[in-house]
PDB file of N, CA and C in Angstrom:
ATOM      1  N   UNK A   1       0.823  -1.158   0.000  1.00  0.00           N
ATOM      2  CA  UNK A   1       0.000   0.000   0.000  1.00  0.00           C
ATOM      3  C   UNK A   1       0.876   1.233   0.000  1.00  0.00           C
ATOM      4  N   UNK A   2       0.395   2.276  -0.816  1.00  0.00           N
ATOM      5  CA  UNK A   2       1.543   3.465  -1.010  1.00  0.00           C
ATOM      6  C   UNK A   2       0.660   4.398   0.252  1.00  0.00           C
ATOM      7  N   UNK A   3       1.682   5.098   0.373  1.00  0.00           N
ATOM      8  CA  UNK A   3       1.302   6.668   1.263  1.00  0.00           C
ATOM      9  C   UNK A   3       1.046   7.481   0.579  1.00  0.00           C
ATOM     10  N   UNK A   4       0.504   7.366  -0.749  1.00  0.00           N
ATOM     11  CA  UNK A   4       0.381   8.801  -1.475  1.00  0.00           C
ATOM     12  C   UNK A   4      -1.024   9.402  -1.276  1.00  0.00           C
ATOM     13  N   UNK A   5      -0.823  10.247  -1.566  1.00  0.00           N
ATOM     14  CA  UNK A   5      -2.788  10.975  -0.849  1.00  0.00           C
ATOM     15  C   UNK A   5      -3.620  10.917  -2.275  1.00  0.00           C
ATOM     16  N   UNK A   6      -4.520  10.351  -2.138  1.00  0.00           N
ATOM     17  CA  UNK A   6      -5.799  10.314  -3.253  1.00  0.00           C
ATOM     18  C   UNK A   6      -5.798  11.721  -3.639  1.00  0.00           C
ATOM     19  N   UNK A   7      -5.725  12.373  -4.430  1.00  0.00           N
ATOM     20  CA  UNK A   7      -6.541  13.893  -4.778  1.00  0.00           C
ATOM     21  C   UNK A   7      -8.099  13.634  -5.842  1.00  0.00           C
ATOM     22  N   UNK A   8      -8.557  14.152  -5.011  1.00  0.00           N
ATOM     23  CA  UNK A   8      -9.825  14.723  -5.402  1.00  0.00           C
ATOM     24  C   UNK A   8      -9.922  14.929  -6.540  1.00  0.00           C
ATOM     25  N   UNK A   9     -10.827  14.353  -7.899  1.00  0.00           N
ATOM     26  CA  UNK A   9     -10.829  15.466  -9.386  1.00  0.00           C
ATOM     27  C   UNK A   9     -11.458  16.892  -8.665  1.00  0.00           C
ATOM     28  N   UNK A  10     -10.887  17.418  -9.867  1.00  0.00           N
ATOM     29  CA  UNK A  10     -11.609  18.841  -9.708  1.00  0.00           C
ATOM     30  C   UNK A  10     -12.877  19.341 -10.495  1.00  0.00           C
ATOM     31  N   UNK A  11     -13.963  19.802  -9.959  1.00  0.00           N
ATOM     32  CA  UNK A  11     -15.252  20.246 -10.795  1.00  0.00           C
ATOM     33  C   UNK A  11     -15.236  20.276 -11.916  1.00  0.00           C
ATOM     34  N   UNK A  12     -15.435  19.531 -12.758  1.00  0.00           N
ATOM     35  CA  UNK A  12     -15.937  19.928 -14.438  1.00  0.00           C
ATOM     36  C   UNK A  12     -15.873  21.499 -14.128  1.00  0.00           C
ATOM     37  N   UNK A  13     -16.902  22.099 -13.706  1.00  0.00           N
ATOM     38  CA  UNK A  13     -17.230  23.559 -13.636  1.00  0.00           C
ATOM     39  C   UNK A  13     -16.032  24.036 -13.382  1.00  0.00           C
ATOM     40  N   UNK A  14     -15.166  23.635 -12.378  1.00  0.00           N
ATOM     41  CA  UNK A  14     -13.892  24.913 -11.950  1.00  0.00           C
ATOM     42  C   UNK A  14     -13.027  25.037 -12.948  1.00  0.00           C
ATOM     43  N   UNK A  15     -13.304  23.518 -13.981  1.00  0.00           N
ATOM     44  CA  UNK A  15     -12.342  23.783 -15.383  1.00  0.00           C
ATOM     45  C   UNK A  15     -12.760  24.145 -16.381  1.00  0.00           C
ATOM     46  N   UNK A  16     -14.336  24.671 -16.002  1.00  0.00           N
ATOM     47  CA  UNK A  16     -14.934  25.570 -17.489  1.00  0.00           C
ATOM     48  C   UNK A  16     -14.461  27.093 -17.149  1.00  0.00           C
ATOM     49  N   UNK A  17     -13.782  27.743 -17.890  1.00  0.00           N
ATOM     50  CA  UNK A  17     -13.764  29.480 -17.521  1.00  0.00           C
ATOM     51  C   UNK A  17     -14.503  29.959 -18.032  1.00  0.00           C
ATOM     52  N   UNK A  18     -15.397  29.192 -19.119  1.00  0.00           N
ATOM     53  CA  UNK A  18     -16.573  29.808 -19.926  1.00  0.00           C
ATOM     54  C   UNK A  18     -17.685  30.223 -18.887  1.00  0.00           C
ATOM     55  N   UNK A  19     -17.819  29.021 -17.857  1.00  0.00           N
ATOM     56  CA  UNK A  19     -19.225  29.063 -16.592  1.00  0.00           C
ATOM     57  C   UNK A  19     -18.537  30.086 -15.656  1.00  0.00           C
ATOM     58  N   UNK A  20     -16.764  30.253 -15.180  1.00  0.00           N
ATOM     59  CA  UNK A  20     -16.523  30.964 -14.316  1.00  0.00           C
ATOM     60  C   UNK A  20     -16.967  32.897 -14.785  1.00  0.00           C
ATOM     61  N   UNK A  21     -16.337  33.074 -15.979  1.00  0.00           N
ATOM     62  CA  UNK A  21     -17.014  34.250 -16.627  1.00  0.00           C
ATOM     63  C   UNK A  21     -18.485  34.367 -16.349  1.00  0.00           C
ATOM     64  N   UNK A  22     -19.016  33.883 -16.757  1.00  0.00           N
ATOM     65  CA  UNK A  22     -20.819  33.418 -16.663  1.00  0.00           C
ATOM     66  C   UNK A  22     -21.086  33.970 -15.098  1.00  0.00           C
ATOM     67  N   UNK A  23     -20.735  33.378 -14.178  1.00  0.00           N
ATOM     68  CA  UNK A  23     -20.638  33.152 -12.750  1.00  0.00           C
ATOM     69  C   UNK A  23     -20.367  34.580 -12.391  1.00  0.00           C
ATOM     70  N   UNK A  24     -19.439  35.458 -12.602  1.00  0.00           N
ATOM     71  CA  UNK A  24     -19.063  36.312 -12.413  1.00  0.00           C
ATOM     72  C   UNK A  24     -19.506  37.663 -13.066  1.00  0.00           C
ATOM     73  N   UNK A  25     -20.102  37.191 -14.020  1.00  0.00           N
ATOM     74  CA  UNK A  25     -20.791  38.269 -15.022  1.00  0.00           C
ATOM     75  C   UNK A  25     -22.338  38.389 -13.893  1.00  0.00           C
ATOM     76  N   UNK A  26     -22.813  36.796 -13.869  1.00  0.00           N
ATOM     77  CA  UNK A  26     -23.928  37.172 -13.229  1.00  0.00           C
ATOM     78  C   UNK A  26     -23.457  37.601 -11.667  1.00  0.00           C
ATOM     79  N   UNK A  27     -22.591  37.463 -11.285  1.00  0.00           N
ATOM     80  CA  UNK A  27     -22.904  38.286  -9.389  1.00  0.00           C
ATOM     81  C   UNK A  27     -22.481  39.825 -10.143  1.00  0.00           C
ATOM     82  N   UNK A  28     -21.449  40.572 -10.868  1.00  0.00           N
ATOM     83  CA  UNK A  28     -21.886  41.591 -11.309  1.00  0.00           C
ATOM     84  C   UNK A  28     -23.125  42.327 -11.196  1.00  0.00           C
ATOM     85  N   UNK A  29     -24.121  41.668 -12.058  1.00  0.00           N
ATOM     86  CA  UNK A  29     -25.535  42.277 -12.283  1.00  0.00           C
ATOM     87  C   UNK A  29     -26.290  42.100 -10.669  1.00  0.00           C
ATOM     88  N   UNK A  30     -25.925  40.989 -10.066  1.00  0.00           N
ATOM     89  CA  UNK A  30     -26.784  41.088  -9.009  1.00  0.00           C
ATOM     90  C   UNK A  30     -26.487  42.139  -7.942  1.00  0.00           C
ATOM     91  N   UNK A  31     -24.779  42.579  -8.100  1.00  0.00           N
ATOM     92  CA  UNK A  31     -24.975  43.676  -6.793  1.00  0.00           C
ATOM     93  C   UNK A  31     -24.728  44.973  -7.594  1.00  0.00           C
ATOM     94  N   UNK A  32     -25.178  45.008  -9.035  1.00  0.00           N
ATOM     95  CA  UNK A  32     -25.312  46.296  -9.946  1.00  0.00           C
ATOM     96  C   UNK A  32     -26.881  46.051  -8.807  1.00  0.00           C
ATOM     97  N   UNK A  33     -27.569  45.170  -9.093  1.00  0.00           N
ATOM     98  CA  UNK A  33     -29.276  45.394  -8.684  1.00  0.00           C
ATOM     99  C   UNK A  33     -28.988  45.988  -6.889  1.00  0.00           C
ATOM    100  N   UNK A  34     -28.259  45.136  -6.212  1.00  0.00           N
ATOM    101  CA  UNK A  34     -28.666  45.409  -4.905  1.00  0.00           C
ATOM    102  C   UNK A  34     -27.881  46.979  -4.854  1.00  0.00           C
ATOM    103  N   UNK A  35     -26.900  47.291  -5.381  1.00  0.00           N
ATOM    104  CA  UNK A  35     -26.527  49.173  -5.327  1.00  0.00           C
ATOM    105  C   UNK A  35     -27.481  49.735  -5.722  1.00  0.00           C
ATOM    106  N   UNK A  36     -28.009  49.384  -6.218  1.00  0.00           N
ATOM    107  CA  UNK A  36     -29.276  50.578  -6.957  1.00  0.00           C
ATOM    108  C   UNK A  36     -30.706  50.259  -5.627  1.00  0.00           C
ATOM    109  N   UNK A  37     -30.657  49.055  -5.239  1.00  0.00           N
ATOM    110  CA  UNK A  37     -31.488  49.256  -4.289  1.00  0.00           C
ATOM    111  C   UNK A  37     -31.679  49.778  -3.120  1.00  0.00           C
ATOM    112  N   UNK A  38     -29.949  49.730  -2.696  1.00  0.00           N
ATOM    113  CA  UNK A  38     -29.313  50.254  -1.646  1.00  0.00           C
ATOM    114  C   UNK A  38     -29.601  51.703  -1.720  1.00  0.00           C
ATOM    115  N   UNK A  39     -29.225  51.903  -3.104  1.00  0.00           N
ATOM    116  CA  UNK A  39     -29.599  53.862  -2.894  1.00  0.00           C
ATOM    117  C   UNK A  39     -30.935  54.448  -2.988  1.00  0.00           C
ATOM    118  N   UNK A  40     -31.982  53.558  -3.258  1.00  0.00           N
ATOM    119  CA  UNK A  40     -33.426  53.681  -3.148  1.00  0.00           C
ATOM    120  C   UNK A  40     -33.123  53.813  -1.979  1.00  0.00           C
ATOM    121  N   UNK A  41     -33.469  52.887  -1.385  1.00  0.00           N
ATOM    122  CA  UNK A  41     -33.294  53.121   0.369  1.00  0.00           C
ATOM    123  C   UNK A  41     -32.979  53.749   0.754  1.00  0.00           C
ATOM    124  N   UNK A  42     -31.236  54.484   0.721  1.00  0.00           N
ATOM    125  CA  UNK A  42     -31.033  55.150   1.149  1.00  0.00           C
ATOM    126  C   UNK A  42     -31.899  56.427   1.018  1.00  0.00           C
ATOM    127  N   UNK A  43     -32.252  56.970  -0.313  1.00  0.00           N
ATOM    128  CA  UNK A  43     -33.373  57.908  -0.582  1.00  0.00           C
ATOM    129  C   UNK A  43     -34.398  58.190   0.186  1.00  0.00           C
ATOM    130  N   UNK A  44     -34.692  56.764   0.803  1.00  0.00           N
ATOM    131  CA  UNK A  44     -36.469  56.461   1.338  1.00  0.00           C
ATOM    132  C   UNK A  44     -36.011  57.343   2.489  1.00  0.00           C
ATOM    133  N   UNK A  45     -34.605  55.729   3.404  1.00  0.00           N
ATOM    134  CA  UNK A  45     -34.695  56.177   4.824  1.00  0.00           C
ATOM    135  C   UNK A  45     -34.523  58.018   4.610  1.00  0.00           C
ATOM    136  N   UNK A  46     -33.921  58.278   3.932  1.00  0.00           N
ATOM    137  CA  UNK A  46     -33.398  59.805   4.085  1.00  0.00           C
ATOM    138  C   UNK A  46     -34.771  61.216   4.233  1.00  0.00           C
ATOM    139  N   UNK A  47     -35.875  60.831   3.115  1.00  0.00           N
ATOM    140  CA  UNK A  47     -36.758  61.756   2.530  1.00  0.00           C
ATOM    141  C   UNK A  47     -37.245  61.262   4.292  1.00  0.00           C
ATOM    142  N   UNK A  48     -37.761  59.946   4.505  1.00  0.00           N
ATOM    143  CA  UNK A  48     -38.779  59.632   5.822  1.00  0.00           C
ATOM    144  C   UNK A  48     -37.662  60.356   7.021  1.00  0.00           C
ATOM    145  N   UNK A  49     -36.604  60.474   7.726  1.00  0.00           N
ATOM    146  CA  UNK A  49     -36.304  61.259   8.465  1.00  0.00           C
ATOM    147  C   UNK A  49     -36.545  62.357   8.134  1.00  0.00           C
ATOM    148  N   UNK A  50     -36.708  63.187   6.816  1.00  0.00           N
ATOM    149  CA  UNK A  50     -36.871  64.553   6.361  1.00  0.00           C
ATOM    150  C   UNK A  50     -37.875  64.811   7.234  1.00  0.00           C
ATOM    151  N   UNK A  51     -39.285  64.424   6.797  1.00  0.00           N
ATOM    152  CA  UNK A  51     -40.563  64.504   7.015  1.00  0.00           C
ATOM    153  C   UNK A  51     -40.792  64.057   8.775  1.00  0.00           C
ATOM    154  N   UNK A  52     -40.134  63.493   9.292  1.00  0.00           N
ATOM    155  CA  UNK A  52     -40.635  62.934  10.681  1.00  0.00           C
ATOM    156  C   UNK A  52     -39.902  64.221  11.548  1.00  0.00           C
ATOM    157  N   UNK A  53     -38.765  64.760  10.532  1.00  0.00           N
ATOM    158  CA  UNK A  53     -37.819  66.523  12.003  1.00  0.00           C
ATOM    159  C   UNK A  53     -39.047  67.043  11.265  1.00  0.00           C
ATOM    160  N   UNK A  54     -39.590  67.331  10.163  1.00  0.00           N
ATOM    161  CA  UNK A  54     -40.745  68.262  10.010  1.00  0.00           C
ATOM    162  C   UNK A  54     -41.839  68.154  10.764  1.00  0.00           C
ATOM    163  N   UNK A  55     -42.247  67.219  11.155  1.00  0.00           N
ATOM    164  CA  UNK A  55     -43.203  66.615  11.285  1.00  0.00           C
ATOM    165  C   UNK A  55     -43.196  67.139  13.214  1.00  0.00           C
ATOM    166  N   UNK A  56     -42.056  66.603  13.735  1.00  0.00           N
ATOM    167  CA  UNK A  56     -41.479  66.914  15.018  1.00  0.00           C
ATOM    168  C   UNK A  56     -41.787  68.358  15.316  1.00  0.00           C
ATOM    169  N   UNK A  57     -41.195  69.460  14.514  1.00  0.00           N
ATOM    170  CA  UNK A  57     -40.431  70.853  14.423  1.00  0.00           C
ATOM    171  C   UNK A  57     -42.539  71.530  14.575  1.00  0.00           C
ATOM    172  N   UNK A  58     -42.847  70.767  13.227  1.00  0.00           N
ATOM    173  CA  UNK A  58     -44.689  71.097  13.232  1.00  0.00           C
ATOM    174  C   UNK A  58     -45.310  71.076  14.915  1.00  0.00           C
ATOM    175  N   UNK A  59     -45.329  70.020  15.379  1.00  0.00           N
ATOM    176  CA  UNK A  59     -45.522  69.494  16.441  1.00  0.00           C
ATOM    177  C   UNK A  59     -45.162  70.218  17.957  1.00  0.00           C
ATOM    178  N   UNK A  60     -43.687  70.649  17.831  1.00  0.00           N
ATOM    179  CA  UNK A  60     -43.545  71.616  18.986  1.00  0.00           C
ATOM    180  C   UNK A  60     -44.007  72.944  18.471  1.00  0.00           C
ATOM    181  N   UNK A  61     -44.142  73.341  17.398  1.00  0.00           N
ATOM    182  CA  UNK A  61     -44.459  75.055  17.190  1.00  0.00           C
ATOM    183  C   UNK A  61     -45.921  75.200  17.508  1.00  0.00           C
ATOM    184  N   UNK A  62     -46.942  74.019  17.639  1.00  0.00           N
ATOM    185  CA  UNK A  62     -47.950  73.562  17.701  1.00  0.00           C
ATOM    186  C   UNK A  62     -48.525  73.827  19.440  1.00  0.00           C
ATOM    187  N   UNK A  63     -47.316  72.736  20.057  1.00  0.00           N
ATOM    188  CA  UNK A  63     -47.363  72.752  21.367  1.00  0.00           C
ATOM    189  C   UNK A  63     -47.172  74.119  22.375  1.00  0.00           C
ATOM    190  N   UNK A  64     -46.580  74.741  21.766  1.00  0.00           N
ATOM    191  CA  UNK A  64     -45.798  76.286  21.991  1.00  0.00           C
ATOM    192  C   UNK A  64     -46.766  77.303  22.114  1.00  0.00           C
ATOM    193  N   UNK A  65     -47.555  77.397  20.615  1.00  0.00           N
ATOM    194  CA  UNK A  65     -48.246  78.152  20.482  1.00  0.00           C
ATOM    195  C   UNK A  65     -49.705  77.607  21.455  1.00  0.00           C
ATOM    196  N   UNK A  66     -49.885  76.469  21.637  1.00  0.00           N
ATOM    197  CA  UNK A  66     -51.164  76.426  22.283  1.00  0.00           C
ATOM    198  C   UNK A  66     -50.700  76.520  23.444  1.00  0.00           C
ATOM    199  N   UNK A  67     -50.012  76.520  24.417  1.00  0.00           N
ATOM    200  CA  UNK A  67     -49.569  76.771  25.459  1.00  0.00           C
ATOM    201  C   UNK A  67     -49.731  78.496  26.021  1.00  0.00           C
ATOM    202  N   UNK A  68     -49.436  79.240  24.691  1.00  0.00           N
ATOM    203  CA  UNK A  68     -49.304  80.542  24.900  1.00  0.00           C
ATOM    204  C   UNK A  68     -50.983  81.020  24.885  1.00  0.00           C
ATOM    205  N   UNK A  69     -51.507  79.930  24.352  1.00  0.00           N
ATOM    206  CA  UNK A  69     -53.263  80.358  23.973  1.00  0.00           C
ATOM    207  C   UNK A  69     -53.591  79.566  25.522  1.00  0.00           C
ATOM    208  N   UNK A  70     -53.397  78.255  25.877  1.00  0.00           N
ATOM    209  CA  UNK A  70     -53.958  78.269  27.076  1.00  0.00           C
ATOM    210  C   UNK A  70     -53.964  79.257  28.140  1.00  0.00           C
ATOM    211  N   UNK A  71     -52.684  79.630  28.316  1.00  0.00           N
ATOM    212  CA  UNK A  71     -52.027  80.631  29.007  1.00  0.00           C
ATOM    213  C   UNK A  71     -53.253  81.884  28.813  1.00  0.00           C
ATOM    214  N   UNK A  72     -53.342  82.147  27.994  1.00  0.00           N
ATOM    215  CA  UNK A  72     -54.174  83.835  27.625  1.00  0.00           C
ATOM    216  C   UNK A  72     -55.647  83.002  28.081  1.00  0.00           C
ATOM    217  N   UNK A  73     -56.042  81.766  27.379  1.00  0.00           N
ATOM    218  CA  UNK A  73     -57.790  81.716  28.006  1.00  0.00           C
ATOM    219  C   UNK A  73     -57.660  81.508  29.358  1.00  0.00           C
ATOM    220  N   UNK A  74     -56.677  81.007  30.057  1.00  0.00           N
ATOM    221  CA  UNK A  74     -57.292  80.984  31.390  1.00  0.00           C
ATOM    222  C   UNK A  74     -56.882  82.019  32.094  1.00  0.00           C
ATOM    223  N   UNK A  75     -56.185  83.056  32.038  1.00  0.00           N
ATOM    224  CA  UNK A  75     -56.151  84.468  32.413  1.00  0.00           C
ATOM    225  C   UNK A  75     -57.716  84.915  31.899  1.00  0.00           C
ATOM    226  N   UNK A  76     -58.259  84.868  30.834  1.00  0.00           N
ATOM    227  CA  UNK A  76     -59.474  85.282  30.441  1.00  0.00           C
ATOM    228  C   UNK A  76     -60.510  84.663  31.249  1.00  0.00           C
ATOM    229  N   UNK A  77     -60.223  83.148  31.600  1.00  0.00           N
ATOM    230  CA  UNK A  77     -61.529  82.681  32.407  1.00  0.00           C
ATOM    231  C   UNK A  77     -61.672  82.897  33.961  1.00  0.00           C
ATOM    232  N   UNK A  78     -60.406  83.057  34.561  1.00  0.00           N
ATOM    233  CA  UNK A  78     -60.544  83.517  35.867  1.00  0.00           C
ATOM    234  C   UNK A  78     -60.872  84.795  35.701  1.00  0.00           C
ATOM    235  N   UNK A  79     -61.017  85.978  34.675  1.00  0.00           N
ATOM    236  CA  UNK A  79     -61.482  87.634  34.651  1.00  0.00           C
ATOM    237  C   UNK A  79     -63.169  86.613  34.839  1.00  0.00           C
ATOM    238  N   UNK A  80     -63.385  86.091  33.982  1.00  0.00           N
ATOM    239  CA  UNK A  80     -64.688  85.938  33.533  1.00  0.00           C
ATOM    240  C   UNK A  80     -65.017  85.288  35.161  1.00  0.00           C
ATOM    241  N   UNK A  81     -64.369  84.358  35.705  1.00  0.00           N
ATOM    242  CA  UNK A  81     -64.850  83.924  37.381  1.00  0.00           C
ATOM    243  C   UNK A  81     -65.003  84.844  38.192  1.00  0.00           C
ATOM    244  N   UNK A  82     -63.989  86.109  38.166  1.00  0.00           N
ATOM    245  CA  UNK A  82     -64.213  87.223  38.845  1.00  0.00           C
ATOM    246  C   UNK A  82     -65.668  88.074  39.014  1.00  0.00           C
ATOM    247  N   UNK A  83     -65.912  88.354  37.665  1.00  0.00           N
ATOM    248  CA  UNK A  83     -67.640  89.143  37.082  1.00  0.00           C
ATOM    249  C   UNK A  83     -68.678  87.747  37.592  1.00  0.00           C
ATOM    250  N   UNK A  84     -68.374  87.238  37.955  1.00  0.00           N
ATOM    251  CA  UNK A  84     -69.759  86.421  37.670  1.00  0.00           C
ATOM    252  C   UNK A  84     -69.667  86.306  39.704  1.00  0.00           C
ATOM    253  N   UNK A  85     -68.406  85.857  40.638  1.00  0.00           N
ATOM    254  CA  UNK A  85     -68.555  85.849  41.736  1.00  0.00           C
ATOM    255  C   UNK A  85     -68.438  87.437  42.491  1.00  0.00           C
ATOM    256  N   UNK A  86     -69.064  87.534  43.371  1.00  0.00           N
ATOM    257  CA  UNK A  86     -69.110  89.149  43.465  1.00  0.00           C
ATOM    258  C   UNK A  86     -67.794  88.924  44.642  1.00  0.00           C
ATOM    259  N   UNK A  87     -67.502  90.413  44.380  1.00  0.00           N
ATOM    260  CA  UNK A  87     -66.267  90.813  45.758  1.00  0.00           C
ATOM    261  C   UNK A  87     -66.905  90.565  47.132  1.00  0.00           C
ATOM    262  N   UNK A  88     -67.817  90.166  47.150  1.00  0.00           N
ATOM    263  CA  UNK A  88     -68.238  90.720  48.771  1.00  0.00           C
ATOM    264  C   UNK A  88     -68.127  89.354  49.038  1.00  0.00           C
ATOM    265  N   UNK A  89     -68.476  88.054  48.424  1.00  0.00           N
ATOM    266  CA  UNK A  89     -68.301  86.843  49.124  1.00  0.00           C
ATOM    267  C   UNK A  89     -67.411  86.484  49.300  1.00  0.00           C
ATOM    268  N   UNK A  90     -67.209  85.657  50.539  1.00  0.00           N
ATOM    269  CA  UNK A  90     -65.465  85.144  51.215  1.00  0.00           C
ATOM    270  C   UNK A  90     -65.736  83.695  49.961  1.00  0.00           C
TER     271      UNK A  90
END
């Protein structure tokens, strides 16, 4: 019995360079597709943070301003509690 090591054939395929081209042409196109999807996305996530600080920025100028309106009606409704309870009652 010899000591020599069996080797393995090698893939039909790893000795076609016609399929390795092929192989390589197609992952090409597939991460041509996933870059272009990648920058959709990136687009999306980007425009949807746009709109959600707008959306935010809307939201406190919102909060602000009604604050300044609560503020003024209930200065207005305690005048209006005043006229309606007379001075003389404790």
């Amino acid at each position: 019995m010899s000591c020599m090591r069996l080797q393995q054939p090698r893939p039909i395929r790893r000795l076609n360079w016609v399929a390795q081209k092929q192989d390589l042409q197609n992952l090409n196109a597939r991460m041509k597709k996933y870059n272009t999807i990648m920058k959709a996305t990136d687009e999306v996530t980007s425009s949807i943070i746009s709109m959600m600080g707008g959306a935010i920025e809307d939201q406190k100028r919102a909060s602000s301003s009604n604050a300044g309106i609560s503020s003024h009606n209930l200065s207005e409704a305690d005048d209006d509690v005043k006229t309606l309870i007379p001075e003389s009652l404790p």
